[in-house]
N, C-alpha and C. Protein backbone atom coordinates (compact mmCIF):
# COMPACT_ATOMS: atom_id res chain seq x y z
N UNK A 1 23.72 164.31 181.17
CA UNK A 1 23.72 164.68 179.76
C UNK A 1 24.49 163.60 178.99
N UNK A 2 23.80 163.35 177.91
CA UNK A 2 24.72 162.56 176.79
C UNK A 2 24.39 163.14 175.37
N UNK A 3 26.14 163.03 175.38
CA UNK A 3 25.59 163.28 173.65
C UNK A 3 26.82 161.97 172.67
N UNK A 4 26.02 162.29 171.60
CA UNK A 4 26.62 161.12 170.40
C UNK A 4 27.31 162.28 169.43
N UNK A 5 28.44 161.98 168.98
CA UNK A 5 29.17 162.66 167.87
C UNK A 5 29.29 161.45 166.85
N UNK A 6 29.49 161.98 165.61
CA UNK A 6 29.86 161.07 164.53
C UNK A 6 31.24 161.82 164.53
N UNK A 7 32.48 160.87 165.24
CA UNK A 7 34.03 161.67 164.74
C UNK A 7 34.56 161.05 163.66
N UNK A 8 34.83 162.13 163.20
CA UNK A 8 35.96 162.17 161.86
C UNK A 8 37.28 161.16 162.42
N UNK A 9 37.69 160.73 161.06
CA UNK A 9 39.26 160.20 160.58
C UNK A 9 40.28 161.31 161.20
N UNK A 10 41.13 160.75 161.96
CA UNK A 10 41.93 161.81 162.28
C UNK A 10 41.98 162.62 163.65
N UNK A 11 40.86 162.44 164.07
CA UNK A 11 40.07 163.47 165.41
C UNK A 11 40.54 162.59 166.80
N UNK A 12 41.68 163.04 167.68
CA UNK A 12 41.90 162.56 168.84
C UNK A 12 40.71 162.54 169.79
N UNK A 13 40.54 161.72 170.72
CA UNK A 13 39.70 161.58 171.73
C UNK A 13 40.05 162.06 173.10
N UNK A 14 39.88 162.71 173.37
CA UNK A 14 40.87 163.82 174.19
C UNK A 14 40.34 165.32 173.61
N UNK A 15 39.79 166.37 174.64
CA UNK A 15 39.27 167.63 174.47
C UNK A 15 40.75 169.19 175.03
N UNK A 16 42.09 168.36 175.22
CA UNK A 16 43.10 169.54 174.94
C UNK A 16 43.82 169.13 174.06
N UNK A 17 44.07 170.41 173.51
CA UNK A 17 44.99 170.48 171.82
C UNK A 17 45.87 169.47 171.79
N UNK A 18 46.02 169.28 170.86
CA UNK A 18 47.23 168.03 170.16
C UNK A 18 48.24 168.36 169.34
N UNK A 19 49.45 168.11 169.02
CA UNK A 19 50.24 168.98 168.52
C UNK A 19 49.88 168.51 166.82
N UNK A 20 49.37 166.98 166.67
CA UNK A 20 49.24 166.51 165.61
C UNK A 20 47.78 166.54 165.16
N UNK A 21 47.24 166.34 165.36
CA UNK A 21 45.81 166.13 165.67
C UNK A 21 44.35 166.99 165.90
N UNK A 22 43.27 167.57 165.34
CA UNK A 22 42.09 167.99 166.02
C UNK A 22 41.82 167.15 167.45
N UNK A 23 41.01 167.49 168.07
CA UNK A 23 40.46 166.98 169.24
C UNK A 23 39.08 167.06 169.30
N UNK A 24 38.14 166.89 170.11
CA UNK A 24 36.94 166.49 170.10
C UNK A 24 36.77 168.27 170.59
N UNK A 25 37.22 169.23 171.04
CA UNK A 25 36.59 169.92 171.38
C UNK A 25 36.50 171.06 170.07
N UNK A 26 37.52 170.75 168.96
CA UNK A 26 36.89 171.10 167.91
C UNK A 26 35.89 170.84 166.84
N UNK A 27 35.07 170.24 167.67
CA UNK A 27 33.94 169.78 167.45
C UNK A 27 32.46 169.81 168.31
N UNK A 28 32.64 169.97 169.98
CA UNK A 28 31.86 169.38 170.78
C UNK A 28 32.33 170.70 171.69
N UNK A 29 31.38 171.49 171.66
CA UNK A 29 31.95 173.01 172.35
C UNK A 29 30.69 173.12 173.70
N UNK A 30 30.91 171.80 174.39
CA UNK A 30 30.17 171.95 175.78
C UNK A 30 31.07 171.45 176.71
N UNK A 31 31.05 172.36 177.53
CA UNK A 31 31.90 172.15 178.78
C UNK A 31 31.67 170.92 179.70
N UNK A 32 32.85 170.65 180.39
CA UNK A 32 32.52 168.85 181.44
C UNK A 32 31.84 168.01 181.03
N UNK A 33 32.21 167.54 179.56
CA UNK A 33 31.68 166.53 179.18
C UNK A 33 33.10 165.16 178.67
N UNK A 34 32.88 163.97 178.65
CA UNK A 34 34.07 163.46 179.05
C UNK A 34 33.60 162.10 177.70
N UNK A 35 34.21 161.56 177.21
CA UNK A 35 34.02 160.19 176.34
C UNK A 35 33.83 159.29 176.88
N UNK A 36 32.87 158.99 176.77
CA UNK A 36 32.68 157.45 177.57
C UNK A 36 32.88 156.07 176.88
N UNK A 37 34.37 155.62 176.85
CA UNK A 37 35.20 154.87 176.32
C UNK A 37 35.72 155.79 174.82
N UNK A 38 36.48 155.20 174.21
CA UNK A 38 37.34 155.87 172.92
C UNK A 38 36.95 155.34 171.78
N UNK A 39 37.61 155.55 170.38
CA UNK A 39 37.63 155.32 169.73
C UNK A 39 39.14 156.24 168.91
N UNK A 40 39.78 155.33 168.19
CA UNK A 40 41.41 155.46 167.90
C UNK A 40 41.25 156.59 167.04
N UNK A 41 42.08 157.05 166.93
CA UNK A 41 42.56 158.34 165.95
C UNK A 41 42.31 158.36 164.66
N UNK A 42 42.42 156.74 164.37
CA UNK A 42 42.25 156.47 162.38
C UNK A 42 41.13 155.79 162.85
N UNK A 43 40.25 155.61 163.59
CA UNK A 43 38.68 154.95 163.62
C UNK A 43 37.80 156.20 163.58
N UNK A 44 36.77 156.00 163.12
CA UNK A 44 35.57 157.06 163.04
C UNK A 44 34.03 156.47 163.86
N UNK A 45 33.36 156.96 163.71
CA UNK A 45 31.92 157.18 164.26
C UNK A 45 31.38 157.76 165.35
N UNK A 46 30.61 156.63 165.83
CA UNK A 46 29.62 157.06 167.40
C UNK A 46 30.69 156.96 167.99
N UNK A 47 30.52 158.05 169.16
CA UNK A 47 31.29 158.34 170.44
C UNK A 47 30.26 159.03 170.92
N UNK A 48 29.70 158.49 172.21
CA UNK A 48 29.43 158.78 173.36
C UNK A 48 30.23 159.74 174.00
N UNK A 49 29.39 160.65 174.83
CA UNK A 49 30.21 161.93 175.98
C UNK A 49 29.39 162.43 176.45
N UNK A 50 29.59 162.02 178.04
CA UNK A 50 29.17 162.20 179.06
C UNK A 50 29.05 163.23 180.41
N UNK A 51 28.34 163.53 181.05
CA UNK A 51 28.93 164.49 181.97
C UNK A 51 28.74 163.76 183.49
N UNK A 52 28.13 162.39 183.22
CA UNK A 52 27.74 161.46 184.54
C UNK A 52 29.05 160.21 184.61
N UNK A 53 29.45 160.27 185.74
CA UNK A 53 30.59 159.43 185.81
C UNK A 53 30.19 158.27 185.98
N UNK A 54 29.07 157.77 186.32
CA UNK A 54 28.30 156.63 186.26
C UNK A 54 28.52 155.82 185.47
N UNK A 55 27.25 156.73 184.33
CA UNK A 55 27.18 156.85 183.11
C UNK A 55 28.23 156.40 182.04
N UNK A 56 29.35 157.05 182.05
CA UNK A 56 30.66 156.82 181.42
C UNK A 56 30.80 155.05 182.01
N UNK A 57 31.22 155.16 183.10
CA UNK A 57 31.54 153.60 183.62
C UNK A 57 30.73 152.56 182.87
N UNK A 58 29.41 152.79 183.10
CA UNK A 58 28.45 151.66 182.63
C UNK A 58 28.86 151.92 180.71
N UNK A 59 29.33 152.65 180.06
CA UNK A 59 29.56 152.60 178.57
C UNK A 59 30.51 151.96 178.27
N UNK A 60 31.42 152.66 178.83
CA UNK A 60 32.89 152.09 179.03
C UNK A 60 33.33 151.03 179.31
N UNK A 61 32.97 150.43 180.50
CA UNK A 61 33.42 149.39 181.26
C UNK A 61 33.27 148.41 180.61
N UNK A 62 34.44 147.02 179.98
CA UNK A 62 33.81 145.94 179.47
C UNK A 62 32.99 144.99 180.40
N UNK A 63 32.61 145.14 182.00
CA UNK A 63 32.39 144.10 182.70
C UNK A 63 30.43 145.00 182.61
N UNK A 64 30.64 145.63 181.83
CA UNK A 64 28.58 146.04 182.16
C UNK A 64 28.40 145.34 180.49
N UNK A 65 29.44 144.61 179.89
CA UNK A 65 29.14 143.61 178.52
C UNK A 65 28.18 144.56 177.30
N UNK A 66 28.84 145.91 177.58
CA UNK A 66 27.36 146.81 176.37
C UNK A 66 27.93 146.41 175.02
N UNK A 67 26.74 145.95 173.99
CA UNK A 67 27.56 146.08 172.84
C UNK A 67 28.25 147.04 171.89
N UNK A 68 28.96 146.74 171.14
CA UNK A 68 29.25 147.91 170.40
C UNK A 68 29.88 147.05 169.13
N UNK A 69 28.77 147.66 168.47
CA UNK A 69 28.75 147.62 166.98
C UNK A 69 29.88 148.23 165.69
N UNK A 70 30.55 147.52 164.86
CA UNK A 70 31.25 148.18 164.18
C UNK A 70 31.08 147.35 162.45
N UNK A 71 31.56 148.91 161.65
CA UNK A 71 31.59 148.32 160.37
C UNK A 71 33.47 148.16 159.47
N UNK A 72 33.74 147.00 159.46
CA UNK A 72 34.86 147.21 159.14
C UNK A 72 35.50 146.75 157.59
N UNK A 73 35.92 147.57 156.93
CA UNK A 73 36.12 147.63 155.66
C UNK A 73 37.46 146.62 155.88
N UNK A 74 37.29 145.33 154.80
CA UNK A 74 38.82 144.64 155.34
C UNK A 74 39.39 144.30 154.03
N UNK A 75 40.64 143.94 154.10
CA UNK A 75 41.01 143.52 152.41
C UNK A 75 40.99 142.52 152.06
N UNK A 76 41.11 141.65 150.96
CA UNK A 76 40.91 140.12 150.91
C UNK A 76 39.12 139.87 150.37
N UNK A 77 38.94 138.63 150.07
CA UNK A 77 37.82 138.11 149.98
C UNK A 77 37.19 137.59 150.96
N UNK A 78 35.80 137.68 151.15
CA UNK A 78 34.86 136.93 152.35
C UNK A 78 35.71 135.29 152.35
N UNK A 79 36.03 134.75 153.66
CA UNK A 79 36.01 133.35 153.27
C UNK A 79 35.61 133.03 154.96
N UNK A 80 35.05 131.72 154.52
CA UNK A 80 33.88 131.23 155.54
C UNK A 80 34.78 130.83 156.78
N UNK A 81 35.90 129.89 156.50
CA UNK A 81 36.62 129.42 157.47
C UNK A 81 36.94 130.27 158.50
N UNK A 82 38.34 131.62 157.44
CA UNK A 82 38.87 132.66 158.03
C UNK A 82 37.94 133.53 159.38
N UNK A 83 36.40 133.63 158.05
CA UNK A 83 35.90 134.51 159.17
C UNK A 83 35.41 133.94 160.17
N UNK A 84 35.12 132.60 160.58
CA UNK A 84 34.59 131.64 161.31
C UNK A 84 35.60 131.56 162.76
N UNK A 85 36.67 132.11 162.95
CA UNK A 85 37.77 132.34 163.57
C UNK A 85 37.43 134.00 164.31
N UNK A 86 36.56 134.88 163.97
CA UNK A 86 36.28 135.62 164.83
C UNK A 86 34.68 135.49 165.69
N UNK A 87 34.03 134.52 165.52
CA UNK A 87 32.85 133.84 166.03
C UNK A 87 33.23 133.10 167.13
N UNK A 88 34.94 132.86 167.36
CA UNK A 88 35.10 132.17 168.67
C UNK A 88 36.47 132.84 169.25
N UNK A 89 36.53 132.42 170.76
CA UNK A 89 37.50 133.38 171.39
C UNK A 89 39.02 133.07 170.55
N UNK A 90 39.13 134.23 170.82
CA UNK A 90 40.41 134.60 169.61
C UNK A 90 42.05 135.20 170.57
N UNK A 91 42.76 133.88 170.82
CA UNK A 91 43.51 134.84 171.32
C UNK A 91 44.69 135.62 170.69
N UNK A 92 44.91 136.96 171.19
CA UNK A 92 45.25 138.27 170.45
C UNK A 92 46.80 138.43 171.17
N UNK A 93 47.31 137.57 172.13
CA UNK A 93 48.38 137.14 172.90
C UNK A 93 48.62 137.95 174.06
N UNK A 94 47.98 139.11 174.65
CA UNK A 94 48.03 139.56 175.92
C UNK A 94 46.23 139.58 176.68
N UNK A 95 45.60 138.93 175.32
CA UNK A 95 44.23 138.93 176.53
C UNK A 95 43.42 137.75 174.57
N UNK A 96 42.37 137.14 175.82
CA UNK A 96 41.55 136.65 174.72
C UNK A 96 40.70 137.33 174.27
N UNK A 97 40.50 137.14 173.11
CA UNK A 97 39.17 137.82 172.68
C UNK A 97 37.65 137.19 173.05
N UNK A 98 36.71 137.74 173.29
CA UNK A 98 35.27 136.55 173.02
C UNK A 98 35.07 136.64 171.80
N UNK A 99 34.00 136.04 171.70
CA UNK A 99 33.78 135.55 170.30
C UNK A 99 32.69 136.94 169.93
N UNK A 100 32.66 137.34 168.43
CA UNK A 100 32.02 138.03 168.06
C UNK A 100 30.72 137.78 167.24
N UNK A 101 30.24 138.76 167.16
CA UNK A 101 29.05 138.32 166.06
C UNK A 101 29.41 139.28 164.76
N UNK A 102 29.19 138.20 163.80
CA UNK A 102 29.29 138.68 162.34
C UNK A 102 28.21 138.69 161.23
N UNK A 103 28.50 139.94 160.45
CA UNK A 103 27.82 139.59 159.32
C UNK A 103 28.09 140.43 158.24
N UNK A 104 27.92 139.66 156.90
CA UNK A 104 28.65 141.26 155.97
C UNK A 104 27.75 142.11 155.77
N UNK A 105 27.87 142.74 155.05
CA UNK A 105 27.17 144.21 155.05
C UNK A 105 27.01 144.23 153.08
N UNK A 106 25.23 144.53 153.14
CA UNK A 106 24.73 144.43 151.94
C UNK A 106 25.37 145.87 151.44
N UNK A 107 25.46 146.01 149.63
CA UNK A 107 25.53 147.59 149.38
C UNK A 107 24.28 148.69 149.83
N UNK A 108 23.31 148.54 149.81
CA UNK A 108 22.45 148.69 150.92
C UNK A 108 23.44 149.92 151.71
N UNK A 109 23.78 149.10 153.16
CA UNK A 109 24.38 149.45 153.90
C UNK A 109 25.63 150.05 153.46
N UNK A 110 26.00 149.12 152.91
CA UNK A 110 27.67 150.39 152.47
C UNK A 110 27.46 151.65 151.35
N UNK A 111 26.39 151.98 150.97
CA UNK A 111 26.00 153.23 150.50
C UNK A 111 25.79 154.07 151.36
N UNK A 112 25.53 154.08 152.81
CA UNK A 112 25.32 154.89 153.97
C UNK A 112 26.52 155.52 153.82
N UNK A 113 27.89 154.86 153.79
CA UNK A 113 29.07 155.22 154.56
C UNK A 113 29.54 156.75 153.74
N UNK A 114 30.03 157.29 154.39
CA UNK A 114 30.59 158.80 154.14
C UNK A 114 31.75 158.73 153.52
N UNK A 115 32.30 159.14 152.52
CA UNK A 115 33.76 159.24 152.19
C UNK A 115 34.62 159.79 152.91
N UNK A 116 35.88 158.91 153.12
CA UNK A 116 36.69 159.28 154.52
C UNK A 116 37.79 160.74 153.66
N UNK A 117 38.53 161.54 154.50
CA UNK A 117 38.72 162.31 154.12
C UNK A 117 40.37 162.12 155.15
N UNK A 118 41.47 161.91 154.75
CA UNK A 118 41.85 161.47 153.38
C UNK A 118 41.23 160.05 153.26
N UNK A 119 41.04 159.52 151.48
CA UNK A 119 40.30 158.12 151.11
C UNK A 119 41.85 157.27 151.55
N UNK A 120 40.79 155.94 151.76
CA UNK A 120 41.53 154.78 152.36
C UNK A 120 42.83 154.56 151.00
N UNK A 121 43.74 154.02 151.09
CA UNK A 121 44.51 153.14 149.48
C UNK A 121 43.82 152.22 149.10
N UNK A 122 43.34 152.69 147.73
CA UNK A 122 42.93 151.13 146.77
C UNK A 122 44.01 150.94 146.07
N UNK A 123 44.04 148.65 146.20
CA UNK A 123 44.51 148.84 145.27
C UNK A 123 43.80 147.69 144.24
N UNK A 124 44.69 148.12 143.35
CA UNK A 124 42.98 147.35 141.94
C UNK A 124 43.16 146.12 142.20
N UNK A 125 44.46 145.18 142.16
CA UNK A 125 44.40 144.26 142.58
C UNK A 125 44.27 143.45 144.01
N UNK A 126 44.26 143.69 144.70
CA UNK A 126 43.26 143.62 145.78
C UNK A 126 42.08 143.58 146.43
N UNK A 127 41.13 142.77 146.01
CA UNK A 127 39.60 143.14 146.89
C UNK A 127 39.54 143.36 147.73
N UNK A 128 38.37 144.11 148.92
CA UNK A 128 37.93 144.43 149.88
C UNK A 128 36.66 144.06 149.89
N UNK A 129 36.07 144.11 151.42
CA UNK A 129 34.74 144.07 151.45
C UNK A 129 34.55 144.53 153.43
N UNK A 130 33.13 144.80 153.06
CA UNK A 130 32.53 145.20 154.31
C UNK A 130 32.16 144.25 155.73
N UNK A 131 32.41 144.48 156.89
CA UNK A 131 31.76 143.14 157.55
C UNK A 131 31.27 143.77 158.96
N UNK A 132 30.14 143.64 159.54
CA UNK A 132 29.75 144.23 160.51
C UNK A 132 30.71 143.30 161.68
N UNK A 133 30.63 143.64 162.61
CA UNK A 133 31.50 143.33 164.29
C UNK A 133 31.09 143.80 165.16
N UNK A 134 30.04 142.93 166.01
CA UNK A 134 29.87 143.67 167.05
C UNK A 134 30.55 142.57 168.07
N UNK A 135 30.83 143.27 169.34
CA UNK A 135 31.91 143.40 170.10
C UNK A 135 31.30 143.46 171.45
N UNK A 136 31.75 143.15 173.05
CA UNK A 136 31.26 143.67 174.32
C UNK A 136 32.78 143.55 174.75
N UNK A 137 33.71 143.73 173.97
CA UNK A 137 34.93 144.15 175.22
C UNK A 137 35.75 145.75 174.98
N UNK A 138 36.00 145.90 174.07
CA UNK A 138 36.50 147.08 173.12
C UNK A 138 37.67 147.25 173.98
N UNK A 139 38.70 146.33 173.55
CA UNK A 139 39.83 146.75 174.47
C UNK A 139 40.67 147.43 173.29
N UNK A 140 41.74 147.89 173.63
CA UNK A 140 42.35 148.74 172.50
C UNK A 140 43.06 148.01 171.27
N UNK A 141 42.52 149.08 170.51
CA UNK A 141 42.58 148.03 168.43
C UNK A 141 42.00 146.34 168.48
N UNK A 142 41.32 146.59 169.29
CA UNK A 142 40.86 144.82 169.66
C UNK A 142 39.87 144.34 167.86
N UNK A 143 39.23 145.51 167.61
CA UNK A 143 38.79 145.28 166.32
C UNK A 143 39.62 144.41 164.94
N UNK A 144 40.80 145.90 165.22
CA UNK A 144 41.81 145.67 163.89
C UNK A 144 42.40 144.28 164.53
N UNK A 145 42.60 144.26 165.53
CA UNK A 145 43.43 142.81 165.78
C UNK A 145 42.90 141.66 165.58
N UNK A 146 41.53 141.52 165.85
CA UNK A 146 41.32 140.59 166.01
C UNK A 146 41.27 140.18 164.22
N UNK A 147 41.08 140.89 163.78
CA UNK A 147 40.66 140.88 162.02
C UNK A 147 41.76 140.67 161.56
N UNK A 148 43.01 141.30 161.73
CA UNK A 148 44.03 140.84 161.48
C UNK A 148 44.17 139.25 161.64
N UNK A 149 44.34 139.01 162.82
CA UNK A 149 44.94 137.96 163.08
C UNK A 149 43.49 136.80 162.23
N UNK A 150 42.43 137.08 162.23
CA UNK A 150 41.91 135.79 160.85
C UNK A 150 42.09 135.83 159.34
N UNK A 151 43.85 137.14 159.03
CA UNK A 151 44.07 137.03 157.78
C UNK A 151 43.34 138.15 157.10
N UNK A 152 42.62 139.03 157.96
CA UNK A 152 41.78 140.27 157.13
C UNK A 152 42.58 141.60 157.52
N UNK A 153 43.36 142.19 157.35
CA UNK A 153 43.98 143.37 157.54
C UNK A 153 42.90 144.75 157.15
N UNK A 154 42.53 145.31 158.40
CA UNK A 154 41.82 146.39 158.58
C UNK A 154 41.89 147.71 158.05
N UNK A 155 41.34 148.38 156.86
CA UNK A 155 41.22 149.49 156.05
C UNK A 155 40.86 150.89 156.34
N UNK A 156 39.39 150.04 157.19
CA UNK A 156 38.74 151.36 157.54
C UNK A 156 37.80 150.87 158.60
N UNK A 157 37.75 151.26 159.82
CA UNK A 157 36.95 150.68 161.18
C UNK A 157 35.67 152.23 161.64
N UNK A 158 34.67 151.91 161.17
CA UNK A 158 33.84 152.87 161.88
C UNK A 158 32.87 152.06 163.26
N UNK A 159 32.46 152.85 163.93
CA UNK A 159 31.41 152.54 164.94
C UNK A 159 30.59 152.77 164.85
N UNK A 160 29.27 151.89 164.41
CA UNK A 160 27.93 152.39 164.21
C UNK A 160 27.12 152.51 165.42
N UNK A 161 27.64 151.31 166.41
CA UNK A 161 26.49 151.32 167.43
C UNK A 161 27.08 150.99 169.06
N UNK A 162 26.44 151.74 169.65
CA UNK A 162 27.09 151.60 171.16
C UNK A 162 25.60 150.94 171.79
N UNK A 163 25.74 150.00 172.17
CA UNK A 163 24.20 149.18 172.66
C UNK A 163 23.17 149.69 171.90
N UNK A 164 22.26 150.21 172.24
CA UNK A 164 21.00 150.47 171.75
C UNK A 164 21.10 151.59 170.82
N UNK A 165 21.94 152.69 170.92
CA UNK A 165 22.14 154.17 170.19
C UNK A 165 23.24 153.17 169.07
N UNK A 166 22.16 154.28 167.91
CA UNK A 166 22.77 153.54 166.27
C UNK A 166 23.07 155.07 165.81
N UNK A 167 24.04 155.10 164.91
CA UNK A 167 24.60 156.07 164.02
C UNK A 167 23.55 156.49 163.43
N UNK A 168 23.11 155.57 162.55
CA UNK A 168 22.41 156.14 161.54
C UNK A 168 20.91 156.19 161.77
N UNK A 169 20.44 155.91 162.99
CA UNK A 169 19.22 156.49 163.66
C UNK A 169 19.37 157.68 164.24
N UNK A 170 20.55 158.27 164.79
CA UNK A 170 20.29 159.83 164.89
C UNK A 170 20.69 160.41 163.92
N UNK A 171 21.12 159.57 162.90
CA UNK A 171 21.04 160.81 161.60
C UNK A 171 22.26 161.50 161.59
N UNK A 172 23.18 161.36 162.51
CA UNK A 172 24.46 162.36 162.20
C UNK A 172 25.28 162.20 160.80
N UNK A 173 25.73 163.38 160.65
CA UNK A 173 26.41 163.86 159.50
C UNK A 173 28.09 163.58 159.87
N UNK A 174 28.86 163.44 159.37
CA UNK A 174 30.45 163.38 159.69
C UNK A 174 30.60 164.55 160.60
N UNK A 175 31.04 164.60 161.79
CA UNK A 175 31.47 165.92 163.01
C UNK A 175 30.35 166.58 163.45
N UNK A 176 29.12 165.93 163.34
CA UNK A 176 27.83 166.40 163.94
C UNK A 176 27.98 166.00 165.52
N UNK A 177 27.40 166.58 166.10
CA UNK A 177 26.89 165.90 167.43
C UNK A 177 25.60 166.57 167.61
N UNK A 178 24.90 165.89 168.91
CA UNK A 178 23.45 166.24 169.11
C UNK A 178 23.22 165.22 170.75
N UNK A 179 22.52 166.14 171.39
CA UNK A 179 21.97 165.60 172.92
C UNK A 179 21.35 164.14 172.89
N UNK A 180 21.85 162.98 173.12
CA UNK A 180 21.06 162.31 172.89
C UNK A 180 20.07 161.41 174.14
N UNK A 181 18.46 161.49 173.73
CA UNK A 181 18.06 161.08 174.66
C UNK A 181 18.16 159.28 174.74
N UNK A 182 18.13 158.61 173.89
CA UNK A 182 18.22 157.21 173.86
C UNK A 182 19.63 156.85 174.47
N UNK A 183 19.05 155.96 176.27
CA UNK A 183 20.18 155.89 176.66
C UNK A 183 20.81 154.12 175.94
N UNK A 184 21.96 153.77 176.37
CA UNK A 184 22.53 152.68 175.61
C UNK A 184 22.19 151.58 176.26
């Protein structure tokens, strides 16, 4: 069995109570099913959950190289150089990064996005903008870090896509989940 959740801002990854926190099982009310890899507490989207331990491994594991897609709201202006610094291995000082693939994200696309609940801080003087990231290592905050460190400090990190399974091809709603047959 697999299924895809769209998780909320806020929602631990982990299915027993939290003293701070919802958990996935207030959301995902099927028994022996397990995340196959995470996504952080202040990150949102696709999450995978599994009931095949295989399965999980091959999602999870950075050595099966699956991609995983992300949209990350950053502050600052696009600049070519800066972002040209996450297109090659990046080191993050306890592991390198590989290089990513980039691209920004038309309004188009950032009209999809859901209003986060609580909203990110604007501030007026400050721009932001959108930039897709896809990724094959997903080691932990490897996103925000790596963005950080080319000078883009990270706002808002969702996950659109885990290899082949896209967010917004199954259509989920914020805290939806659904069986999914498209494996990754």
């Amino acid at each position: 069995m697999l299924i895809a959740l769209n998780k909320p801002y806020g929602v631990i990854c982990q299915f027993s109570p939290h003293e701070k926190h919802r958990s996935l099982k207030d959301f995902v009310p099927v028994p022996n099913v397990y995340p196959a890899g995470r996504l952080d507490t202040d990150s949102e989207g696709l999450l995978l959950l599994t009931d095949d331990g295989q399965q999980q491994a091959r999602i999870a594991n950075p050595k099966f190289k699956l991609a995983k897609t992300y949209w990350a709201q950053l502050e600052g202006s696009p600049d070519a150089d800066k972002l040209a610094q996450l297109t090659q291995p990046l080191d993050l000082g306890d592991f390198v990064a590989q290089p990513a693939k980039i691209c920004l994200l038309n309004q188009d696309d950032v009209a999809k996005i859901w209003q986060r609940d609580p909203p990110i801080r604007e501030r007026k003087t400050v721009p932001d903008f959108w930039l897709q990231i896809q990724i094959h290592e997903g080691k932990n905050r490897q996103v925000r870090r790596m963005t950080a460190k080319a000078g883009f400090p990270c706002l808002r990190l969702i996950r659109v896509g885990i290899g082949r399974v896209n967010l917004f091809d199954l259509g989920l709603e914020l805290g939806e989940w659904r069986e999914c047959s498209q494996l990754p």
